[in-house]
Structure formats: structure tokens, C-alpha cells
Protein backbone atom coordinates (compact mmCIF):
# COMPACT_ATOMS: atom_id res chain seq x y z
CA UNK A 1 28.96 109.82 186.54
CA UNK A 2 26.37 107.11 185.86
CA UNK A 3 27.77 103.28 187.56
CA UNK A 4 25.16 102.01 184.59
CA UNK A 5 26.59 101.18 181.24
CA UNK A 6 22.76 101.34 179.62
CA UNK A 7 20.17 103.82 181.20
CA UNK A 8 16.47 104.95 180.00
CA UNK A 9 14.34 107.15 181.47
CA UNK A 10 10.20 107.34 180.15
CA UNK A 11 11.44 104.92 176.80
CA UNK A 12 8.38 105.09 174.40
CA UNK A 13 7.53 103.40 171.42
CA UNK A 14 3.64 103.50 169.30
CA UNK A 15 3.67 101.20 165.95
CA UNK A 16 0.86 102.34 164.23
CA UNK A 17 -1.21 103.82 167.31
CA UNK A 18 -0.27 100.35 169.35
CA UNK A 19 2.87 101.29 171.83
CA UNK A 20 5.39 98.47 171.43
CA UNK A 21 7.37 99.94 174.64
CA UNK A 22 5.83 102.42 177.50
CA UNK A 23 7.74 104.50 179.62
CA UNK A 24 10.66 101.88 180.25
CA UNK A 25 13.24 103.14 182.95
CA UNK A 26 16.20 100.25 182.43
CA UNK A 27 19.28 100.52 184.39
CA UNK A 28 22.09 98.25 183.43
CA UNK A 29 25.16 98.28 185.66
CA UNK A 30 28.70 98.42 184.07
CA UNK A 31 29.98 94.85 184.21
CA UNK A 32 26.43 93.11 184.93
CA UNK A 33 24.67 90.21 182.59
CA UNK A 34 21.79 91.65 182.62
CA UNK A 35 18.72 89.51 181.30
CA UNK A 36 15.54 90.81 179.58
CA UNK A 37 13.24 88.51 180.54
CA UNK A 38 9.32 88.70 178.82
CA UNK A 39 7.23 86.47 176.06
CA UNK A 40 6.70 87.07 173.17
CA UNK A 41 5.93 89.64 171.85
CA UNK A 42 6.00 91.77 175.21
CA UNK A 43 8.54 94.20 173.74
CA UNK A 44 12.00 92.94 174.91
CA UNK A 45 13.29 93.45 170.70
CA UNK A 46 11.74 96.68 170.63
CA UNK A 47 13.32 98.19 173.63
CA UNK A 48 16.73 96.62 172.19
CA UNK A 49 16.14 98.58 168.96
CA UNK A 50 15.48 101.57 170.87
CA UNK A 51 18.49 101.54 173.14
CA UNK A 52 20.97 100.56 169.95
CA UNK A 53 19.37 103.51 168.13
CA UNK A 54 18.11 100.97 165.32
CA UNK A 55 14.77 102.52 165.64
CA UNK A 56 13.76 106.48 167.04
CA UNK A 57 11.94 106.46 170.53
CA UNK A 58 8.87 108.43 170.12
CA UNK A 59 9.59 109.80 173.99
CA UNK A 60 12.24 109.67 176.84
CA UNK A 61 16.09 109.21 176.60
CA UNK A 62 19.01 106.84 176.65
CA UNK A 63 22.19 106.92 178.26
CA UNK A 64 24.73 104.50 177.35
CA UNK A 65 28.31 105.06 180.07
CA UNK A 66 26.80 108.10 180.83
CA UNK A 67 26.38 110.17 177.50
CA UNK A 68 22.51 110.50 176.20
CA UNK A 69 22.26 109.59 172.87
CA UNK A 70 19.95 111.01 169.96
CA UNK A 71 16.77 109.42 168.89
CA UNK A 72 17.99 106.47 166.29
CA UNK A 73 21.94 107.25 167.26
CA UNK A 74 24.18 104.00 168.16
CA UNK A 75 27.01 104.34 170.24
CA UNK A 76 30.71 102.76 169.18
CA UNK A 77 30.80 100.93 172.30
CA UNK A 78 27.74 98.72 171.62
CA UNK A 79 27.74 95.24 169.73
CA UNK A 80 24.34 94.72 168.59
CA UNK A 81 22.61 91.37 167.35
CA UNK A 82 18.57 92.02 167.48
CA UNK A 83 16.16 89.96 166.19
CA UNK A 84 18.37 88.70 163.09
CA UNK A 85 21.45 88.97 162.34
CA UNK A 86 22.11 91.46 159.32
CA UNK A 87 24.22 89.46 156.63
CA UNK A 88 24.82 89.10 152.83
CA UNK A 89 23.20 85.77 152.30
CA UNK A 90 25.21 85.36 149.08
CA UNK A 91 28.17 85.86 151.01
CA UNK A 92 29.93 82.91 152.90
CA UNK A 93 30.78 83.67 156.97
CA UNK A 94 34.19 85.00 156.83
CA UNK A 95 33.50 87.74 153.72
CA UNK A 96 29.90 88.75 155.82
CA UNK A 97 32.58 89.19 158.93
CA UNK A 98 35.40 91.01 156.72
CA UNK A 99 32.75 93.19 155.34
CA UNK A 100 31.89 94.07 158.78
CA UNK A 101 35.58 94.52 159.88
CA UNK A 102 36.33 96.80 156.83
CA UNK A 103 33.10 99.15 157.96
CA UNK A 104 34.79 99.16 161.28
CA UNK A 105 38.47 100.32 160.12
CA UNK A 106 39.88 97.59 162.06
CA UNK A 107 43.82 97.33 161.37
CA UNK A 108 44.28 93.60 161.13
CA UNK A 109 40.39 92.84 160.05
CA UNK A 110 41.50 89.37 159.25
CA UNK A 111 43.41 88.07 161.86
CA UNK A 112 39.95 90.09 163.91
CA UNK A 113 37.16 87.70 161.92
CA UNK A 114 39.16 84.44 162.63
CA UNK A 115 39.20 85.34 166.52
CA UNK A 116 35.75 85.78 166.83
CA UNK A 117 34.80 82.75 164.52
CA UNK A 118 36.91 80.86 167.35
CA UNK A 119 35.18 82.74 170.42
CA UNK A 120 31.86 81.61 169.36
CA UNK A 121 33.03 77.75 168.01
CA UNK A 122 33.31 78.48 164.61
CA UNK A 123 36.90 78.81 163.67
CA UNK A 124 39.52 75.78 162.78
CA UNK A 125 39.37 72.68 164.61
CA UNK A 126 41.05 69.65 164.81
CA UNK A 127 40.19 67.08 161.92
CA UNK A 128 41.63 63.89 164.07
CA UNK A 129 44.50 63.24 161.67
CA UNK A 130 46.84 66.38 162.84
CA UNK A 131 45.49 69.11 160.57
CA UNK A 132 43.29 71.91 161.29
CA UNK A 133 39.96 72.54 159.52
CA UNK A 134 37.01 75.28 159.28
CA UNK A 135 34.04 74.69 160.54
CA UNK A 136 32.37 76.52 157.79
CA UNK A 137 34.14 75.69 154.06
CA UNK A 138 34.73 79.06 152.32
CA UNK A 139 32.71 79.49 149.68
CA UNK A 140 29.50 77.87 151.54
CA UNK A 141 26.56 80.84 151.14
CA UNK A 142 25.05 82.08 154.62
CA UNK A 143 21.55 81.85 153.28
CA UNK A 144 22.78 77.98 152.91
CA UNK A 145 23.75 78.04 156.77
CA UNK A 146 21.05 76.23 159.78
CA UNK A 147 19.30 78.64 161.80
CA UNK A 148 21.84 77.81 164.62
CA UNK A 149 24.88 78.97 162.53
CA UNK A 150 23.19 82.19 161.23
CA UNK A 151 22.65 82.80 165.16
CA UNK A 152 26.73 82.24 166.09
CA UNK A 153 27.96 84.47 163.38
CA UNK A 154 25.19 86.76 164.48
CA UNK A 155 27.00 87.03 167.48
CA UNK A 156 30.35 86.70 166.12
CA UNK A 157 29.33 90.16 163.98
CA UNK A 158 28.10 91.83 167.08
CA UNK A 159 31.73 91.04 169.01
CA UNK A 160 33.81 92.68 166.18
CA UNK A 161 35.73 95.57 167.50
CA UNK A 162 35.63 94.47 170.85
CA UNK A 163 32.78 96.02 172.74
CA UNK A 164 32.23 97.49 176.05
CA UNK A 165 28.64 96.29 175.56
CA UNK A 166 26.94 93.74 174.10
CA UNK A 167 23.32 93.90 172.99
CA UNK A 168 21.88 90.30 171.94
CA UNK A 169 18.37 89.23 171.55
CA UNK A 170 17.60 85.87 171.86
CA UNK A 171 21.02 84.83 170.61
CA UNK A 172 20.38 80.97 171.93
CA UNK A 173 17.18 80.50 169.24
CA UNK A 174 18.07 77.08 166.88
CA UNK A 175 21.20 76.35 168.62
CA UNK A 176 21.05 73.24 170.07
CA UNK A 177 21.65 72.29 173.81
CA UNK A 178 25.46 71.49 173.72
CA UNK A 179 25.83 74.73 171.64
CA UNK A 180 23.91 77.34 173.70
CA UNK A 181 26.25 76.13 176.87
CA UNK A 182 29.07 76.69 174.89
CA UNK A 183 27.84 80.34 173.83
CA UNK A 184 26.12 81.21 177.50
CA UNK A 185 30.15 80.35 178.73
CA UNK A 186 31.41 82.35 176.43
CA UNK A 187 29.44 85.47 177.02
CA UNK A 188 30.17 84.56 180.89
CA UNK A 189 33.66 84.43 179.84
CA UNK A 190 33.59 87.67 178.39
CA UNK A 191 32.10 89.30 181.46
CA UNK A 192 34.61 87.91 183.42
CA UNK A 193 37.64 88.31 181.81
CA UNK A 194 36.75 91.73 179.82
CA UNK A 195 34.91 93.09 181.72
CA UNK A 196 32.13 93.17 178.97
CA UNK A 197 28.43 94.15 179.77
CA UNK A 198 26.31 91.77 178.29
CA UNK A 199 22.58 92.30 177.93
CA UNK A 200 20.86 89.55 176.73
CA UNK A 201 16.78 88.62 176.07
CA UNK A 202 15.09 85.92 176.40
CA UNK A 203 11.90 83.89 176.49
CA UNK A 204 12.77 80.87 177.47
CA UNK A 205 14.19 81.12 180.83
CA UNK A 206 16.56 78.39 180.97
CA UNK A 207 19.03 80.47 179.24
CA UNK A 208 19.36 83.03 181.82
CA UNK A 209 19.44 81.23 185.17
CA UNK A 210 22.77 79.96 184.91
CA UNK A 211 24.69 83.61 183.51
CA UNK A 212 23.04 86.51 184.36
CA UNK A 213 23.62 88.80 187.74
CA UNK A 214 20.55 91.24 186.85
CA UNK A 215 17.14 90.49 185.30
CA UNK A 216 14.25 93.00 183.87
CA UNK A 217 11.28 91.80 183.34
CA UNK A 218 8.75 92.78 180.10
CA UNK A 219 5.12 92.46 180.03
CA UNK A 220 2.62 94.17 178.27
CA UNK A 221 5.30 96.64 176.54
CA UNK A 222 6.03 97.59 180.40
CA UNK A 223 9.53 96.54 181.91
CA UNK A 224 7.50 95.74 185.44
CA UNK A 225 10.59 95.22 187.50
CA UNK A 226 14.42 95.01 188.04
CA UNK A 227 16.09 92.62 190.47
CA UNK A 228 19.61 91.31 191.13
CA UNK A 229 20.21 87.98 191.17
CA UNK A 230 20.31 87.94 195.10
CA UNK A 231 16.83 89.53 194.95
CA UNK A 232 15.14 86.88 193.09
CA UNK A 233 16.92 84.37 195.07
CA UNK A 234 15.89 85.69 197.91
CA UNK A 235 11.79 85.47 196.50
CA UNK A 236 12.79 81.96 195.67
CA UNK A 237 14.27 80.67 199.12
CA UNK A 238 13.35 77.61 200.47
CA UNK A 239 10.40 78.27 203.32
CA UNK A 240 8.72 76.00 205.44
CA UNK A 241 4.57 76.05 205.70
CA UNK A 242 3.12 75.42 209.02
CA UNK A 243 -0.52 75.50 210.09
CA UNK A 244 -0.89 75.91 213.80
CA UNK A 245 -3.90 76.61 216.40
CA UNK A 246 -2.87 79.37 217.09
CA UNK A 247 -0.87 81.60 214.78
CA UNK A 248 -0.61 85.31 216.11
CA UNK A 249 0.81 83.51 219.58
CA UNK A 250 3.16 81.55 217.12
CA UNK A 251 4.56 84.49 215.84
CA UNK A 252 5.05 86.13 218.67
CA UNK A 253 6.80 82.49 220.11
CA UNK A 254 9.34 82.96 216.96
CA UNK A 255 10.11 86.09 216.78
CA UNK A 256 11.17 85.74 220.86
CA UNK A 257 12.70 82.55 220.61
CA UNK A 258 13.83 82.39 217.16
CA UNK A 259 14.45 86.27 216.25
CA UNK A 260 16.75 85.27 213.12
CA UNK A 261 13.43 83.51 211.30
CA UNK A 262 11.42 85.60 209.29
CA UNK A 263 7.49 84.54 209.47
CA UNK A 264 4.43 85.70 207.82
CA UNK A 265 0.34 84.74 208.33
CA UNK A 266 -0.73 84.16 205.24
CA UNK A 267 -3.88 84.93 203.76
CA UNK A 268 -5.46 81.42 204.92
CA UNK A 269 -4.29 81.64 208.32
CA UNK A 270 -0.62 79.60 207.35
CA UNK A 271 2.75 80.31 208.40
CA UNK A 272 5.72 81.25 206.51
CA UNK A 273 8.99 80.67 208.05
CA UNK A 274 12.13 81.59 206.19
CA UNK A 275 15.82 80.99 207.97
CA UNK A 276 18.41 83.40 207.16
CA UNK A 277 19.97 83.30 204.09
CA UNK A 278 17.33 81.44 202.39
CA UNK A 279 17.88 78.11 203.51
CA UNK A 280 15.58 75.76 205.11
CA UNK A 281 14.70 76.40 208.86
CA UNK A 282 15.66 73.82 211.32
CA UNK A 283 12.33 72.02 211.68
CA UNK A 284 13.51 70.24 214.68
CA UNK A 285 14.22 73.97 216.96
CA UNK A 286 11.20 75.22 215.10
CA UNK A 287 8.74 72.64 216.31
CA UNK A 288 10.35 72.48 219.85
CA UNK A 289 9.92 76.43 220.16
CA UNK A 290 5.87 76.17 219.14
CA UNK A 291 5.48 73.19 221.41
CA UNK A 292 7.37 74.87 224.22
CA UNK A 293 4.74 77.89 223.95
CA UNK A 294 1.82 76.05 223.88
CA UNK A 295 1.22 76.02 220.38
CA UNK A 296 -0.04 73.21 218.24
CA UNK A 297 1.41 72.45 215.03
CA UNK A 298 -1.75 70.71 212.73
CA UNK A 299 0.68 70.37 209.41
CA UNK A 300 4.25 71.32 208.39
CA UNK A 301 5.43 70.87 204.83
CA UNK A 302 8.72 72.49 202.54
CA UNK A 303 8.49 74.47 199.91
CA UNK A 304 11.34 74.83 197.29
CA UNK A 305 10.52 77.63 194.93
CA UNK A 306 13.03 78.31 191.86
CA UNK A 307 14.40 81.00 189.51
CA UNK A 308 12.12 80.10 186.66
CA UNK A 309 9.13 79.54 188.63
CA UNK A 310 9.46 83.18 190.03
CA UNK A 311 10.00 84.60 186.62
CA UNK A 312 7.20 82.48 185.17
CA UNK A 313 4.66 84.01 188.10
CA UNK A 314 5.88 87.46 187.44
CA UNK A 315 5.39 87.36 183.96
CA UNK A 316 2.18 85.69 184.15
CA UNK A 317 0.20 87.82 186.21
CA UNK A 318 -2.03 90.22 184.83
CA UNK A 319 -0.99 92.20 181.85
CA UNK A 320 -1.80 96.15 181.41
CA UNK A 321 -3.07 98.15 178.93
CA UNK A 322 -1.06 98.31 175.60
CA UNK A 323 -3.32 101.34 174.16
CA UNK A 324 -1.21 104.56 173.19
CA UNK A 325 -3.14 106.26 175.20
CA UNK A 326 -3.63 104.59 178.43
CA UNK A 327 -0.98 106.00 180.84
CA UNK A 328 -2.75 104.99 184.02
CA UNK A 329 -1.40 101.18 183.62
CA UNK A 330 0.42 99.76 186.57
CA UNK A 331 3.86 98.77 186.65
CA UNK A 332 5.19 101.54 184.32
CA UNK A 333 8.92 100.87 184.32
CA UNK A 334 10.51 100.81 187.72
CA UNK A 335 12.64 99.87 189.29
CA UNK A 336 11.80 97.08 192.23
């Protein structure tokens, strides 16, 4: 059996002759956070919809722990919030939430809404003069709720009936800073404790950095690449720069006298030196070992990528095709 609690193979979607999603091949492994990482627009919703069952796939299949589902079926193990959450806006929190809970045949649906209204900060607190009080007064319409309220019970809908999997997209949107730490330790929480697999978009990526263990990135309708979070810190470890007289006799100086150092000429002629593990190489040993072969070192500087900056260059380079019929694009949905 699968080790991935989400799987597509060849994923298709065409809106109208324009594909929305082409040929995605996602792999989400039981237990991960996995992040969907893209702009706007590059089709991180649409593949949501797709793997939910929300919308049909015009092409290829998804597996969620192991069984294939039907075009447009959902599976009782996901909790879903995509794009908005799907409420009674004439209906305050708790009846959109026991509405939900009915659907689900929980047995104690009440005693089920208030525990999620406290997962995602939204049940009783304390008042400051002994006595508990809602967040939300009964009786207060959703459609009357900020955009950042709508977005926790969102979630709070999609964690009814205690999921293996959660499905959110762009759950952090309006909530404000103190809020979406609360919410990104909760769904860490959840991971942790439950075991839950969360899978969570994003544009801004800021909200990912700091909880997820997996990332796919979107462009173009294409998810370009999969990485674990060691990958991508890997592409982001610190390297130092070094431009030298000669650099092929550099190299070979290194890689005798320093075998644990990786180094690469780069396309100007510059060295880069990475120490094991990604940290910074000892620039002290480093110099010593150039000088002691004869080889002159012109200019030396650090370099400190991060997570977002790696992201940011992935996503921004070039985007394919998006036409239905172009199926010579690169990057068509694999795996890194």
C-alpha cells in the first residue's frame, strides 16, 4: 500500500478550452504538512477541488490512503475548506457548525461544534471577572462576521468529524498576524498530536516556512516540483563565493585537502563552497588550503540564501504554456 495519504497521477483540468491544472502528479505523505506553494491564479484551488472531488478532472486519477476515487467523489477522511468557506450567512457560527455536524451523524454534534470553535480560538473565554464568554454572541449572522472570522469557522467546518486529512486553501487570508500564528500552531498541533495530514496553499510564503515538512510548487497550472523541507534547505544553505586565479587548480586543492566541502565553478569563473550540512565553511582552513597550493584568492564574500527566496526564484522563472493543447511544456508535474 501507498505511504501517501493524497496521490495524482496525469491530474487535468480545461475551463472553457484554458487548462486550469495539467498533468499534476502530487504525492502527499501520511503525516506530512504539505504546502502548495504558487501565485495567483497558478492553479493551487483548482487542484484542491480536484483532489476533494468538488469538481470532475477531465483526465488522470486520485488516490487518497490508497483507494482511487471517482471523478467529483470526496472521500470521508478529508476536511475540506477551498477557496471559501460554504456557510448559511443568515445563520450565526454555532447553527452553520451544528448544521454541518447533523450532515455528518455525529453522536454528540454539540459538545463536537464547541471543541472545534475552541481549537481554532473561537469558543468561551475568560471575561476577566471569573465568567466565561463566547467569542461570537449567538444570534450574530455569519454574513455579519470579518473576513478573518469567516476564515476560522471555515476551518473549524473543515475539522468536524475529525479528519485523517485536511485540505485548506489559503486558510490564513484576513486573519491578522497574532491570529494566523495561533491557527499555523494549531494545524502543527494537529499533525503532531493526531497524526493529521494537513495540506495547506498558499501565496504568501510566510505562512508556510515555519509548519510545513513538504512543499509543491504551482506555476503555470503545472505543479513544477516536490521537495522536503531538508531539500529546500539544503538549496538554501549558507555558501561562501570566492574568486581565485586559478579555479580548476582550486578545486582540485579542496577536494584533496578539504574532501567534506562541496565546490562548484560557476558560470563566471566563481567558486561555490558549501560545508557539510549547510553551514558556513570555515573561511580561515579554506583560505589556508588555497594559499598552501599556490592559489590566489582575489575576493571572498557569504551568501545566506532563505526558504522564501528559493520559493520566490522557483516560482518566478519562466512560466509554460497554459493552452489545452500544448503538452510539450516543461515541468509537467514531477516529482524533483
Amino acid at each position: 500500500m501507498s505511504s501517501n495519504a493524497i496521490e495524482t497521477s496525469g491530474l487535468s483540468k480545461s475551463f472553457r478550452g484554458v487548462r486550469a491544472v495539467l498533468d499534476a502528479d502530487m504525492h502527499v505523505p501520511a503525516g506530512s504538512v504539505y504546502g502548495l506553494v504558487g501565485k495567483n491564479g497558478a492553479g493551487k484551488s483548482t487542484l484542491l477541488k480536484l483532489v476533494s472531488g468538488l469538481t470532475p478532472q477531465d483526465r488522470g486519477t486520485v488516490c487518497v490512503g490508497g483507494r482511487q476515487l471517482r471523478p467529483g467523489e470526496s472521500d470521508p477522511r478529508l476536511g475540506v475548506l477551498v477557496e471559501a468557506p460554504a456557510v448559511y450567512g443568515r445563520l450565526d457560527a454555532f447553527e452553520n457548525l451544528m448544521n454541518r455536524a447533523l450532515i455528518l451523524g455525529l453522536p454528540d454534534p454539540r459538545a463536537a461544534c464547541r471543541e472545534v470553535l475552541e481549537l481554532v480560538g473561537l469558543g468561551a473565554r475568560d471575561a476577566g471577572d471569573g465568567r466565561r464568554r463566547v467569542l461570537w454572541p449567538r444570534g450574530t449572522y455569519v454574513d455579519d462576521l470579518s473576513t478573518g472570522q469567516r476564515q476560522r469557522l471555515g476551518v473549524a467546518l473543515a475539522l468536524l468529524g475529525d479528519p485523517e486529512i485536511l485540505l485548506l486553501d489559503e486558510p490564513l487570508n484576513g486573519i491578522d498576524p497574532t491570529g494566523a500564528a495561533a491557527l499555523r500552531d494549531l494545524l502543527a498541533r494537529l499533525n503532531r498530536e493526531r497524526g493529521v495530514t494537513v495540506v495547506i496553499s498558499s501565496h504568501v510564503l510566510s505562512h508556510l516556512e515555519r509548519v510545513c515538512t513538504h512543499y509543491g510548487i504551482m506555476r503555470g497550472g503545472f505543479l513544477v516540483r516536490e521537495l522536503t523541507e531538508g531539500e529546500l534547505a539544503d538549496a538554501c544553505a549558507t555558501y561562501l563565493t570566492l574568486r581565485v586565479d586559478a579555479p580548476e587548480r582550486a578545486v582540485a586543492a579542496l577536494a584533496e585537502e578539504l574532501p567534506g566541502l562541496t565546490v562548484r565553478v560557476l558560470p563566471d569563473g566563481a567558486l561555490r563552497v558549501t560545508a557539510p550540512g549547510g553551514g558556513e565553511p570555515d573561511r580561515r582552513v579554506l583560505s589556508q588550503a588555497l594559499l598552501s597550493a599556490g592559489v590566489a584568492v582575489s575576493e571572498l564574500s557569504v551568501s545566506v540564501p532563505d526558504l522564501e527566496a528559493e520559493l520566490v526564484r522557483i516560482i518566478d522563472a519562466r512560466e509554460p504554456s497554459r493552452a489545452a493543447g500544448d503538452a510539450s511544456a516543461p515541468g509537467r508535474g514531477r516529482s524533483a
